[in-house]
PDB file of N, CA and C in Angstrom:
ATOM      1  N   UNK A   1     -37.382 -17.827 -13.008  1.00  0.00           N
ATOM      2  CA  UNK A   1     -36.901 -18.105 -11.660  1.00  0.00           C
ATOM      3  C   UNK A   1     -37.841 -17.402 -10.675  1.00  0.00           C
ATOM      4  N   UNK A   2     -38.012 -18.176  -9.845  1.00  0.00           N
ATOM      5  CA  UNK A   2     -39.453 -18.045  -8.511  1.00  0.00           C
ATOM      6  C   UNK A   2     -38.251 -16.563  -7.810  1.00  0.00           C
ATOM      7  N   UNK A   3     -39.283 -15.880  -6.994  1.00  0.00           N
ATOM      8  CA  UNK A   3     -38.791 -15.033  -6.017  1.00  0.00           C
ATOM      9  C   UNK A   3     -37.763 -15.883  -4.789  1.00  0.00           C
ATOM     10  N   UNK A   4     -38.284 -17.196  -4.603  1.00  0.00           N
ATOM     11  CA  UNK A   4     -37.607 -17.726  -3.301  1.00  0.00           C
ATOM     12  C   UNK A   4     -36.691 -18.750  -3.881  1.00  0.00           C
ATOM     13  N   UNK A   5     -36.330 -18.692  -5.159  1.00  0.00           N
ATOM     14  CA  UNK A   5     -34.860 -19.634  -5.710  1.00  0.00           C
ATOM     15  C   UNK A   5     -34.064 -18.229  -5.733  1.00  0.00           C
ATOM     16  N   UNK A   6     -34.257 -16.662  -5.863  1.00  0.00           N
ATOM     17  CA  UNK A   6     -33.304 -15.570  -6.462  1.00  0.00           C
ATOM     18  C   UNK A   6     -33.066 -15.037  -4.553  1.00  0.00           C
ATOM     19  N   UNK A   7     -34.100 -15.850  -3.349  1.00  0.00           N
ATOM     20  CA  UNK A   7     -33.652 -14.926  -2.303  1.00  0.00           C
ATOM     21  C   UNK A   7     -32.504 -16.457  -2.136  1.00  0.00           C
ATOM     22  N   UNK A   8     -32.829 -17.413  -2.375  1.00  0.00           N
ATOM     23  CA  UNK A   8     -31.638 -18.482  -1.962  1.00  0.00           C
ATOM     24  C   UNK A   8     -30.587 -18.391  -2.259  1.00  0.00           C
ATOM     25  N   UNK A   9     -30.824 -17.877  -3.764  1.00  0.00           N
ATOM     26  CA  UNK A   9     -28.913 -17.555  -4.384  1.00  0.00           C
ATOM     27  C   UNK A   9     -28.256 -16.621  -3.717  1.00  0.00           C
ATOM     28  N   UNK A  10     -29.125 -15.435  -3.560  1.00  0.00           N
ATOM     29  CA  UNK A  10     -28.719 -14.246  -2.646  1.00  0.00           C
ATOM     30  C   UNK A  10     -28.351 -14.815  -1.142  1.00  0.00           C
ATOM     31  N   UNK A  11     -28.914 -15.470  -0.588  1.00  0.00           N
ATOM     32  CA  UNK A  11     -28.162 -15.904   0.236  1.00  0.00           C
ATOM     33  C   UNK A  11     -27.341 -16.631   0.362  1.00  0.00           C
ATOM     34  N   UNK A  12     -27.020 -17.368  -0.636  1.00  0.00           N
ATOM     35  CA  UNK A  12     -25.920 -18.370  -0.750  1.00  0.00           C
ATOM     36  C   UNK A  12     -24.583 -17.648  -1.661  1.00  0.00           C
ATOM     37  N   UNK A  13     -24.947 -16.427  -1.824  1.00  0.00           N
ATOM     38  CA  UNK A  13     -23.849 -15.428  -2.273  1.00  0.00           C
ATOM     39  C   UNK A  13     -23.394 -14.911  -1.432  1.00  0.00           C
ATOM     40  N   UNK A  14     -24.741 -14.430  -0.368  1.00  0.00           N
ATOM     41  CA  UNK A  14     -23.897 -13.421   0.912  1.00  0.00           C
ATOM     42  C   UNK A  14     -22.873 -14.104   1.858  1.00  0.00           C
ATOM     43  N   UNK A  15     -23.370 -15.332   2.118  1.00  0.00           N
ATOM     44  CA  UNK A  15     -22.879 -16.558   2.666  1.00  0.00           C
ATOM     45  C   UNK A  15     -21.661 -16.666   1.920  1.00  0.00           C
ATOM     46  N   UNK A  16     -21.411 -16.965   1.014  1.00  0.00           N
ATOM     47  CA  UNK A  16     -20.353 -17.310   0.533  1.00  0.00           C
ATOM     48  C   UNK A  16     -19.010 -16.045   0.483  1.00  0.00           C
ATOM     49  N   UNK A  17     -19.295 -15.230   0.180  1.00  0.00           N
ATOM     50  CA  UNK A  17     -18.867 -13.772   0.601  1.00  0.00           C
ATOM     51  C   UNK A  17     -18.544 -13.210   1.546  1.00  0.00           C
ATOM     52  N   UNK A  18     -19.018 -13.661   2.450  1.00  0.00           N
ATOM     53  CA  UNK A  18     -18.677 -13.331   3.949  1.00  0.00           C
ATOM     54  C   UNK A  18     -17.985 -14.312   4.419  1.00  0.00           C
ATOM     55  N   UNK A  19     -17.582 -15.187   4.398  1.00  0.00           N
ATOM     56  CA  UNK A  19     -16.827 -16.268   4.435  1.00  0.00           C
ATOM     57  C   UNK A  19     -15.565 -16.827   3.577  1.00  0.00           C
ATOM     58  N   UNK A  20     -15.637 -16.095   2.577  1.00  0.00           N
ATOM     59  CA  UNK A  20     -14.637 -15.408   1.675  1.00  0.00           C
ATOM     60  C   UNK A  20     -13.885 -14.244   2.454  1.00  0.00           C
ATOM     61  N   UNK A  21     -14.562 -13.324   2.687  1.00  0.00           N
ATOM     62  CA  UNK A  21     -13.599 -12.121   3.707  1.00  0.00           C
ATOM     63  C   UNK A  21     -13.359 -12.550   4.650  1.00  0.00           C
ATOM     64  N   UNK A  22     -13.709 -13.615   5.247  1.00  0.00           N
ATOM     65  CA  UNK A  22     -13.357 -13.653   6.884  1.00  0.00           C
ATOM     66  C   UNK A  22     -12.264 -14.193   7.070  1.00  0.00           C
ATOM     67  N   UNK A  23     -12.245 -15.582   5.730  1.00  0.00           N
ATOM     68  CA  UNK A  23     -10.915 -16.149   5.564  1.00  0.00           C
ATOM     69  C   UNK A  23      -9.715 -15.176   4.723  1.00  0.00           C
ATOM     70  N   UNK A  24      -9.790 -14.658   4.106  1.00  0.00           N
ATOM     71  CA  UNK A  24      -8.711 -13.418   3.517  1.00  0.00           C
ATOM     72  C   UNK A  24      -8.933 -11.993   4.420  1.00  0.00           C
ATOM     73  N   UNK A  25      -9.477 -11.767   5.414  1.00  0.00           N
ATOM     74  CA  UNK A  25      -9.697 -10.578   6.031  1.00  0.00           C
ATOM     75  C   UNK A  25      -7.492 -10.253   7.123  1.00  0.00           C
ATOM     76  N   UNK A  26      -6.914 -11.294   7.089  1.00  0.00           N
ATOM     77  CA  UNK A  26      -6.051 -10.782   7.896  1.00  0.00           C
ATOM     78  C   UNK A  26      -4.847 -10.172   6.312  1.00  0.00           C
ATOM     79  N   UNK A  27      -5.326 -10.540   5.265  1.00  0.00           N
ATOM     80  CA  UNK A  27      -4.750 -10.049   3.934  1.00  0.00           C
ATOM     81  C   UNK A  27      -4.950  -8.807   3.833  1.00  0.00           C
ATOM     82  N   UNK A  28      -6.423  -8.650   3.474  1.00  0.00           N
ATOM     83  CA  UNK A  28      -7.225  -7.245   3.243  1.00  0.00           C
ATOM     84  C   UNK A  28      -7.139  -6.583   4.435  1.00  0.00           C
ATOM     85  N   UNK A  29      -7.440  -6.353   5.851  1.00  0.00           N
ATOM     86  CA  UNK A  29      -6.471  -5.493   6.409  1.00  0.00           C
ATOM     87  C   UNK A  29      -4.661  -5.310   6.962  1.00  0.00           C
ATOM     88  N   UNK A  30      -4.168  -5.727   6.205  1.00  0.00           N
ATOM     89  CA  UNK A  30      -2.553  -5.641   5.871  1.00  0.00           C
ATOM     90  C   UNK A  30      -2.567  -4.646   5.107  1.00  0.00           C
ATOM     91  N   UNK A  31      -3.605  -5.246   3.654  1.00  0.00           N
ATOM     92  CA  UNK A  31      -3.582  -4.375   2.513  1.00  0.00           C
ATOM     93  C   UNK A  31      -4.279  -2.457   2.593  1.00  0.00           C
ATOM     94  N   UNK A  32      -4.753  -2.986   3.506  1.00  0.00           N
ATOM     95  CA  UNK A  32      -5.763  -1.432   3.738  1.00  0.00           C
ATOM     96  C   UNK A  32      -4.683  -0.535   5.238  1.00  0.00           C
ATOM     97  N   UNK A  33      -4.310  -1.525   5.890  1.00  0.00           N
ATOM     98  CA  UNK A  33      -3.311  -0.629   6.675  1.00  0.00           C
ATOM     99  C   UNK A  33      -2.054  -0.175   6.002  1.00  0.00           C
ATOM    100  N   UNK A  34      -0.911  -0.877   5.304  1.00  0.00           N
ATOM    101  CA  UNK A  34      -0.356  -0.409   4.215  1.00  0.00           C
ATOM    102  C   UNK A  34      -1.025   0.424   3.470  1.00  0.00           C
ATOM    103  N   UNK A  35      -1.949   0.858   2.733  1.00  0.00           N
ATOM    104  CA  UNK A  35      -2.089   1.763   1.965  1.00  0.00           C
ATOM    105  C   UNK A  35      -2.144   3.105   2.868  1.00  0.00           C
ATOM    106  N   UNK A  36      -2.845   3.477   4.245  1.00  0.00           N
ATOM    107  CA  UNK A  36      -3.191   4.210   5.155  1.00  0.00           C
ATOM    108  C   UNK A  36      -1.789   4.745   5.481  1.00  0.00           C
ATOM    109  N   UNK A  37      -0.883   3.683   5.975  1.00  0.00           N
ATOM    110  CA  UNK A  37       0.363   4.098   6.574  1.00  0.00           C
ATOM    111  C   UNK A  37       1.110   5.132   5.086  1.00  0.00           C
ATOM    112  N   UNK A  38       1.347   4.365   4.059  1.00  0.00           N
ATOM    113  CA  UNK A  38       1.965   4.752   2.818  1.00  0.00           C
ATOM    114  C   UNK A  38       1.691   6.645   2.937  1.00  0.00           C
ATOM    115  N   UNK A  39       0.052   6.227   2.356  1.00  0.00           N
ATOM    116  CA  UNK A  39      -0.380   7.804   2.615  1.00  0.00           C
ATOM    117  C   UNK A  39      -0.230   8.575   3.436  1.00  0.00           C
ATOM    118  N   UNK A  40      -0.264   8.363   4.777  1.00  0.00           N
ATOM    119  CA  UNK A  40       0.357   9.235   5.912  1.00  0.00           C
ATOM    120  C   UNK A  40       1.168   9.580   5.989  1.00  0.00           C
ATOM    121  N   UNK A  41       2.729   8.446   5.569  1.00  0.00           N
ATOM    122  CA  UNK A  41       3.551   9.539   5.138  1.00  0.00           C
ATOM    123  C   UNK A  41       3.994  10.135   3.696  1.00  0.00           C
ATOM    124  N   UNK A  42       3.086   9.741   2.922  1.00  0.00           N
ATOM    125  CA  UNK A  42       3.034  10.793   2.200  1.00  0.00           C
ATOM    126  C   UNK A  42       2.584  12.432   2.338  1.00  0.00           C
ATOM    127  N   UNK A  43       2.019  12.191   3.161  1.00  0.00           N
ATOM    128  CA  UNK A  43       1.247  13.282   3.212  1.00  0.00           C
ATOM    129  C   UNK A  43       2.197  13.971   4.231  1.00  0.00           C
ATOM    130  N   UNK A  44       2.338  13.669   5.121  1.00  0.00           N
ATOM    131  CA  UNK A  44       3.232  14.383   6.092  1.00  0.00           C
ATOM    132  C   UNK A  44       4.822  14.819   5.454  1.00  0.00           C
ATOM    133  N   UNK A  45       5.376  13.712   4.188  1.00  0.00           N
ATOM    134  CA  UNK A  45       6.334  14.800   3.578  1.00  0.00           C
ATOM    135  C   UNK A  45       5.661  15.991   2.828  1.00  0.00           C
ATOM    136  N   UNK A  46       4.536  15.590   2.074  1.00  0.00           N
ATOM    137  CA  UNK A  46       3.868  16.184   1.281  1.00  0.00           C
ATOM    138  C   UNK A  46       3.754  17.624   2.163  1.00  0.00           C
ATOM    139  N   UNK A  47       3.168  17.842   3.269  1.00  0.00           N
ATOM    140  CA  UNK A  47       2.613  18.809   4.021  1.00  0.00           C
ATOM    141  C   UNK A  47       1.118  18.867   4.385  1.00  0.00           C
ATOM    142  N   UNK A  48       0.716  17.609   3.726  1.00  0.00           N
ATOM    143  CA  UNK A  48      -1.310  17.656   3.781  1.00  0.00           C
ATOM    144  C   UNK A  48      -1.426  17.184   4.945  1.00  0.00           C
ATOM    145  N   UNK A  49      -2.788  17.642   5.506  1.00  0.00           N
ATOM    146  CA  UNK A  49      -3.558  17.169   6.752  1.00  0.00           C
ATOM    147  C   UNK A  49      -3.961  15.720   6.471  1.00  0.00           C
ATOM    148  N   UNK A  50      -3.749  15.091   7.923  1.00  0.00           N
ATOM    149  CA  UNK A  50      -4.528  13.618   7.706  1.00  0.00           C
ATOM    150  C   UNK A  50      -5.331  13.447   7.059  1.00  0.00           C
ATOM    151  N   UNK A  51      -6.686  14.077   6.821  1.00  0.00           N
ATOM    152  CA  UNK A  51      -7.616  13.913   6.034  1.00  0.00           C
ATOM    153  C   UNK A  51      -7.254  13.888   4.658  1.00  0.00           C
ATOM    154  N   UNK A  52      -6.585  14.489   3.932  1.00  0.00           N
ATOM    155  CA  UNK A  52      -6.083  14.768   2.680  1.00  0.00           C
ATOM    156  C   UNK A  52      -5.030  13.521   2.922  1.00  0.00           C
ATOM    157  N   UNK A  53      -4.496  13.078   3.373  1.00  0.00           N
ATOM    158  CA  UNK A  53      -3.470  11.943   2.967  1.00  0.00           C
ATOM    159  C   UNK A  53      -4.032  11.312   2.951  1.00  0.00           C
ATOM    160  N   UNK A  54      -5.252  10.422   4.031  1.00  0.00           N
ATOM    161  CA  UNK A  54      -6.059   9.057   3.877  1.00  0.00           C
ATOM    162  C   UNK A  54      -6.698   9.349   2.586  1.00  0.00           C
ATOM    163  N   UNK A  55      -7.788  10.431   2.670  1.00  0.00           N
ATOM    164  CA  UNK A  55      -8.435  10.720   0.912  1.00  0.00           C
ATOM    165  C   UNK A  55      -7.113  10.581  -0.175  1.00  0.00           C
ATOM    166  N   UNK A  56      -6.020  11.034  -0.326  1.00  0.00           N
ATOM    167  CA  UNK A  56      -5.141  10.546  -1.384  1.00  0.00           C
ATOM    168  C   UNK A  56      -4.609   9.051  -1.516  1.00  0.00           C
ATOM    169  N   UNK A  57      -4.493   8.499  -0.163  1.00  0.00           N
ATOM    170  CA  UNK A  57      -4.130   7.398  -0.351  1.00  0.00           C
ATOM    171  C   UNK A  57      -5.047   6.559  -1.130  1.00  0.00           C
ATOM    172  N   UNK A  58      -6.267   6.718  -0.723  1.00  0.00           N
ATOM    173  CA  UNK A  58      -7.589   5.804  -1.280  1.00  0.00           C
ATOM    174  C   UNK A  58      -7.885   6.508  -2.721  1.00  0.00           C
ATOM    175  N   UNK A  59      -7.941   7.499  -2.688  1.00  0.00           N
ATOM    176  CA  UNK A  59      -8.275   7.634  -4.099  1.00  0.00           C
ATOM    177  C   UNK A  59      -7.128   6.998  -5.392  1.00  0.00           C
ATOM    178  N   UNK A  60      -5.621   7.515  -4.384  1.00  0.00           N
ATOM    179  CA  UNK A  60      -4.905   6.793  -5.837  1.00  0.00           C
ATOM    180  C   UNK A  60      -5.037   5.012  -5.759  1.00  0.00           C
ATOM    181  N   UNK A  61      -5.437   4.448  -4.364  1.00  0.00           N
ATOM    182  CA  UNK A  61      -5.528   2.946  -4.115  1.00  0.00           C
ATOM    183  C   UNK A  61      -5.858   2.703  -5.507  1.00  0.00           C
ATOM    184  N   UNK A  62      -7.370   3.213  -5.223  1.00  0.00           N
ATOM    185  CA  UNK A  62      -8.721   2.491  -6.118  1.00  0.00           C
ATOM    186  C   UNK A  62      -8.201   2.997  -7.734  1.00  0.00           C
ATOM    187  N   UNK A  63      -6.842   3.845  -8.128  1.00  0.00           N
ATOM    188  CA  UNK A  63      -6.468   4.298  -9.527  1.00  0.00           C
ATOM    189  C   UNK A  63      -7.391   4.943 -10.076  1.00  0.00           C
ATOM    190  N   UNK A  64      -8.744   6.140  -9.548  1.00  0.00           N
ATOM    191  CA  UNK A  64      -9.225   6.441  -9.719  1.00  0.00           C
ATOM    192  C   UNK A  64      -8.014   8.220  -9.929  1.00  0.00           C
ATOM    193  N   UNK A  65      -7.078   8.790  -8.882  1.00  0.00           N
ATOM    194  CA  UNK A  65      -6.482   9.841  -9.319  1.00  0.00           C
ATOM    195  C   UNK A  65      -7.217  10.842  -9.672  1.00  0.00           C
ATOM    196  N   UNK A  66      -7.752  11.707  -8.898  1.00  0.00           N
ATOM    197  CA  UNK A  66      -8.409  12.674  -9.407  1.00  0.00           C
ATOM    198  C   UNK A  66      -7.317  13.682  -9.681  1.00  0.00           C
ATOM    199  N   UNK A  67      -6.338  14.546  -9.179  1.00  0.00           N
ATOM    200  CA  UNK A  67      -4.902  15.058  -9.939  1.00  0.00           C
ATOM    201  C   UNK A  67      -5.347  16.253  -8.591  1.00  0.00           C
ATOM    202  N   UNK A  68      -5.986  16.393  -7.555  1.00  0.00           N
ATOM    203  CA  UNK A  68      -6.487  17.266  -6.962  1.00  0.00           C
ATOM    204  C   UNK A  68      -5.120  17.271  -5.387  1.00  0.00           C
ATOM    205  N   UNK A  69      -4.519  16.153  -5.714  1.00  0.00           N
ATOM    206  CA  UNK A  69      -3.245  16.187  -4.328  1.00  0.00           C
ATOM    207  C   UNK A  69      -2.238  15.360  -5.320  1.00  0.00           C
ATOM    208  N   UNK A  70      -1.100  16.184  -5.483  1.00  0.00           N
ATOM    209  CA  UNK A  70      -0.286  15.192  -6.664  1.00  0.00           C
ATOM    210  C   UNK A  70       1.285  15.402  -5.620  1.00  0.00           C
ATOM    211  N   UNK A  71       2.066  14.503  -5.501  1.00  0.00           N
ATOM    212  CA  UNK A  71       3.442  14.619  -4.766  1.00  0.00           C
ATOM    213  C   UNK A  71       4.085  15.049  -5.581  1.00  0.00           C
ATOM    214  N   UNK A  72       4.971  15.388  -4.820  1.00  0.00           N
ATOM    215  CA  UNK A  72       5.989  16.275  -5.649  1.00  0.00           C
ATOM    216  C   UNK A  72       7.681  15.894  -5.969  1.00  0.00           C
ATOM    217  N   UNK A  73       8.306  15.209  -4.673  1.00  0.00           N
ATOM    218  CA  UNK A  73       9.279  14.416  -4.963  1.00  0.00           C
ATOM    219  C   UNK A  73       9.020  13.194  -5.641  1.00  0.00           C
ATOM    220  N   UNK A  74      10.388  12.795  -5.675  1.00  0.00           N
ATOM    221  CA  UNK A  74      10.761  11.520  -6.556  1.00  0.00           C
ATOM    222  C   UNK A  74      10.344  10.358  -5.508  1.00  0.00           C
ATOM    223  N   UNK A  75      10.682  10.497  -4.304  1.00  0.00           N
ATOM    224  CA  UNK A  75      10.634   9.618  -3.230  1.00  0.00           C
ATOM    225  C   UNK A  75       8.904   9.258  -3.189  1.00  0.00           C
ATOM    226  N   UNK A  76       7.909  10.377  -2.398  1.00  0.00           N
ATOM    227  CA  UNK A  76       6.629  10.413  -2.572  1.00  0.00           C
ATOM    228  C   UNK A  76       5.816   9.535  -3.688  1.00  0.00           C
ATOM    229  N   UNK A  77       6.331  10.093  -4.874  1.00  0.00           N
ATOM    230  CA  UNK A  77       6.519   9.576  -6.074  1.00  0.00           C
ATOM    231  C   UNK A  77       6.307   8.049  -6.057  1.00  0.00           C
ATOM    232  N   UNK A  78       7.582   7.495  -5.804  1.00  0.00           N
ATOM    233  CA  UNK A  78       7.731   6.301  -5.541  1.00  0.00           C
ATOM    234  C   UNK A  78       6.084   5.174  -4.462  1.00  0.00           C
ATOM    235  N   UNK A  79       6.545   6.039  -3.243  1.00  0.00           N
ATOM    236  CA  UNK A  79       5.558   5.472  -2.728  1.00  0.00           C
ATOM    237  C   UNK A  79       4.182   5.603  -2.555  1.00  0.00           C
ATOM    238  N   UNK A  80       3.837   6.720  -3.707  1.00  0.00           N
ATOM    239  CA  UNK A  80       2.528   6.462  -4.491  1.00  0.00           C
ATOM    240  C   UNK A  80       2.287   5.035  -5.554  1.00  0.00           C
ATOM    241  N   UNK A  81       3.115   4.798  -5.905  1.00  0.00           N
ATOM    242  CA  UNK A  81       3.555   3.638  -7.036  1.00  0.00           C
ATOM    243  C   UNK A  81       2.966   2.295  -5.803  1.00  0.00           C
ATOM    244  N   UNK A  82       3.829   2.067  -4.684  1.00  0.00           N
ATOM    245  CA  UNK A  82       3.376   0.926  -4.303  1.00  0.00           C
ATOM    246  C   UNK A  82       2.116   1.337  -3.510  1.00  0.00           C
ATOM    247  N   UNK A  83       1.260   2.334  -3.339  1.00  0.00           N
ATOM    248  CA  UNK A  83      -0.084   2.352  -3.172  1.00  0.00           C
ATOM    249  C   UNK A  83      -0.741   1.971  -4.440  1.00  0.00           C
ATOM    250  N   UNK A  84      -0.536   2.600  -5.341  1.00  0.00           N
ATOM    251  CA  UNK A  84      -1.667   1.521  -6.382  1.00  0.00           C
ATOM    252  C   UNK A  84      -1.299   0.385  -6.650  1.00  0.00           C
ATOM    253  N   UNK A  85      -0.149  -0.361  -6.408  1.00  0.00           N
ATOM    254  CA  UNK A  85       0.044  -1.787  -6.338  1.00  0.00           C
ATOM    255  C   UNK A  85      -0.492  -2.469  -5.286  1.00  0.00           C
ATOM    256  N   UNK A  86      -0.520  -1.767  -4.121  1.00  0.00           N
ATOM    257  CA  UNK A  86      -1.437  -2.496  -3.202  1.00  0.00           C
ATOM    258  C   UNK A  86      -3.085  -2.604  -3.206  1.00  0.00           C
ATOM    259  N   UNK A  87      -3.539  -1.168  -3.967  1.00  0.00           N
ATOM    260  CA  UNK A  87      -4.777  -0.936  -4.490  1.00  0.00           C
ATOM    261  C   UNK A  87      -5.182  -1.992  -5.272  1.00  0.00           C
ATOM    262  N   UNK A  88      -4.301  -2.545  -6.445  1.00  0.00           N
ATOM    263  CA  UNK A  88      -4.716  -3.419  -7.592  1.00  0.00           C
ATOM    264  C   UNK A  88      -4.624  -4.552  -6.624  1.00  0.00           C
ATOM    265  N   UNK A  89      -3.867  -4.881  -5.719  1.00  0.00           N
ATOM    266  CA  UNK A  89      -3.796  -6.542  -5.273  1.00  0.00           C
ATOM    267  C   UNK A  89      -5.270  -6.496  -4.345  1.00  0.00           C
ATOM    268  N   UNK A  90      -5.338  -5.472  -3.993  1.00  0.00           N
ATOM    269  CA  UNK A  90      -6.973  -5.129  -3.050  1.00  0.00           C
ATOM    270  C   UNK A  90      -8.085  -5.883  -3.568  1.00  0.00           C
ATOM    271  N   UNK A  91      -8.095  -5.214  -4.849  1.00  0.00           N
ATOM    272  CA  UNK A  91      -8.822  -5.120  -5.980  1.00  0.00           C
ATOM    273  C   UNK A  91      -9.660  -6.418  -6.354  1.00  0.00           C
ATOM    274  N   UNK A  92      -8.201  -7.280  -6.939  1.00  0.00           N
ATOM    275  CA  UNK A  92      -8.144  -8.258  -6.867  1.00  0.00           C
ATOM    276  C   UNK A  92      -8.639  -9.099  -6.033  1.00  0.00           C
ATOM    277  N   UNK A  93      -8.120  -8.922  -4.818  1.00  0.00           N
ATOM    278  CA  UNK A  93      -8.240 -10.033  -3.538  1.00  0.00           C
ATOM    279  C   UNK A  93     -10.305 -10.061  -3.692  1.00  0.00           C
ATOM    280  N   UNK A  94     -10.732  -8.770  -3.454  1.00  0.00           N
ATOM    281  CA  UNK A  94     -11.768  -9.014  -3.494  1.00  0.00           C
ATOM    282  C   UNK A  94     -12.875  -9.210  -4.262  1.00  0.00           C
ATOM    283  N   UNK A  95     -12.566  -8.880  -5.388  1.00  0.00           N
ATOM    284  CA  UNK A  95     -13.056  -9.307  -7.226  1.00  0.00           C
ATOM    285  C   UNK A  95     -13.088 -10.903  -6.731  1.00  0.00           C
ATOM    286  N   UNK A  96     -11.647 -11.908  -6.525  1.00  0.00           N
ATOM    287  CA  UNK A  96     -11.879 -13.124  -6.780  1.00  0.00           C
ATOM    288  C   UNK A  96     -12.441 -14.129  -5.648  1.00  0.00           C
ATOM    289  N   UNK A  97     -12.945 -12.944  -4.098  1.00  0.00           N
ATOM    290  CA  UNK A  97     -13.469 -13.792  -2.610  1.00  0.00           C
ATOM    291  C   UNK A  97     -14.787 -13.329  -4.030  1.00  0.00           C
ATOM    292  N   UNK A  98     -15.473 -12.432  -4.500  1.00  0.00           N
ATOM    293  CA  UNK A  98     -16.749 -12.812  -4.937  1.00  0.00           C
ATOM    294  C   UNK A  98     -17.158 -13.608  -6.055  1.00  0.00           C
ATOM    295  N   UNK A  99     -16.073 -13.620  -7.055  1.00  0.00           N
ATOM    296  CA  UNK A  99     -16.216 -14.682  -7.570  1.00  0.00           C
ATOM    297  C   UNK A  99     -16.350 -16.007  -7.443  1.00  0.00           C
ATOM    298  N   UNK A 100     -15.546 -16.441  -6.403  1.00  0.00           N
ATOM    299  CA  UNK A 100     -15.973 -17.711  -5.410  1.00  0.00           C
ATOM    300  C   UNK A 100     -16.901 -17.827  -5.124  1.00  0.00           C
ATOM    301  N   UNK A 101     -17.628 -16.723  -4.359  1.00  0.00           N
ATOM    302  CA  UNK A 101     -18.993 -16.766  -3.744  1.00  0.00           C
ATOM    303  C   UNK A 101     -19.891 -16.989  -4.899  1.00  0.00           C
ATOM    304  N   UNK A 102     -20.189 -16.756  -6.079  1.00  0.00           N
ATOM    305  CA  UNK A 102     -21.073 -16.609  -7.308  1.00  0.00           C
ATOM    306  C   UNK A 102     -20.748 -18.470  -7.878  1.00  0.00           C
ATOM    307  N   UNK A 103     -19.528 -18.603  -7.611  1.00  0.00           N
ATOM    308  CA  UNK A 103     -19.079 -20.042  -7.845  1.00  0.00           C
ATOM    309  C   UNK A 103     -20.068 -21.138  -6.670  1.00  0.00           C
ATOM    310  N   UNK A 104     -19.783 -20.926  -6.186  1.00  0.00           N
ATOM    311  CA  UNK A 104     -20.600 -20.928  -4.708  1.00  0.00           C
ATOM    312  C   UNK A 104     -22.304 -21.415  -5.161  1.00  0.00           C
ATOM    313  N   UNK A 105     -22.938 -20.402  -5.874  1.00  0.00           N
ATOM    314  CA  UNK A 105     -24.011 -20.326  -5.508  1.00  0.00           C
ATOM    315  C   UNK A 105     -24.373 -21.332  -6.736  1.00  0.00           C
ATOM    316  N   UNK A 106     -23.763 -21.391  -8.282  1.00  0.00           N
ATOM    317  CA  UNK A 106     -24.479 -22.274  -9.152  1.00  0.00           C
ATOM    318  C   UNK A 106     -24.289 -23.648  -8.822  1.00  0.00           C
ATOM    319  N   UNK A 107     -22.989 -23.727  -8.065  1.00  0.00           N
ATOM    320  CA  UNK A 107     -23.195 -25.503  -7.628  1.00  0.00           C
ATOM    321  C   UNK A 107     -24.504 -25.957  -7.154  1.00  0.00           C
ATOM    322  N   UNK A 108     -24.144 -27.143  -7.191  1.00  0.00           N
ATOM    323  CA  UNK A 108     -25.616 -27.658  -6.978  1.00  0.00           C
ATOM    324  C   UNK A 108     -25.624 -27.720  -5.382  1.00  0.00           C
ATOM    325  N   UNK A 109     -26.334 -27.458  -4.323  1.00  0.00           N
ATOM    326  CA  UNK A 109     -26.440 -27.529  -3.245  1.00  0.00           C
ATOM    327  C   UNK A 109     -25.901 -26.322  -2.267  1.00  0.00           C
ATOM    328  N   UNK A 110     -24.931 -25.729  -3.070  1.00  0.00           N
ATOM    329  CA  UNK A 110     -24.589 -24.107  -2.764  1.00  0.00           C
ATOM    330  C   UNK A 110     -23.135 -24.887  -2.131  1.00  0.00           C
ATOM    331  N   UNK A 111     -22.362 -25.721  -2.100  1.00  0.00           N
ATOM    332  CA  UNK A 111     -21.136 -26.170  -0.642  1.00  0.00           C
ATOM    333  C   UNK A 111     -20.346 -26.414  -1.503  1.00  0.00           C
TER     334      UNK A 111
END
């Protein structure tokens, strides 16, 4: 494959990708403000500074959990649970706008 068929795909990926988020973008920020809000008040029962609640919220989003801010009630608890459910639907949402886009690019004509 020539250099200028691998910059076409690349562009007919970015293209496709960006047009993928733009149409699911009022999803994905629902999904990213829910997780923000969740964590905030987690954190504010919790007792952590904003910074430490957005960093917990996102870290448990992505189910990465480093164990470095862990809640302590049952309640907290809980609404750590639907942060990584919103994390995984995140996840998702945007795993399958790029898969489209990659779908996208082997058709014939890129449309």
């Amino acid at each position: 494959m020539n250099i200028m068929n691998r910059h076409l795909l690349r562009r007919r990926f970015v293209h496709g990708l960006y047009s993928g988020l733009r149409l699911v973008w009022p999803i994905l920020s629902s999904l990213l403000g829910i997780i923000v809000a969740l964590g905030l008040t987690i954190g504010m029962l919790e007792g952590w500074t904003l910074a430490e609640s957005i960093y917990f919220a996102f870290i448990s989003s992505l189910t990465i959990g480093y164990g470095d801010f862990v809640p302590t009630t049952t309640f907290t608890r809980a609404l750590t649970i639907l942060i990584g459910l919103c994390g995984v639907l995140l996840t998702a949402l945007l795993a399958a706008v790029a898969v489209k886009a990659m779908h996208l690019v082997e058709q014939p004509g890129g449309k």
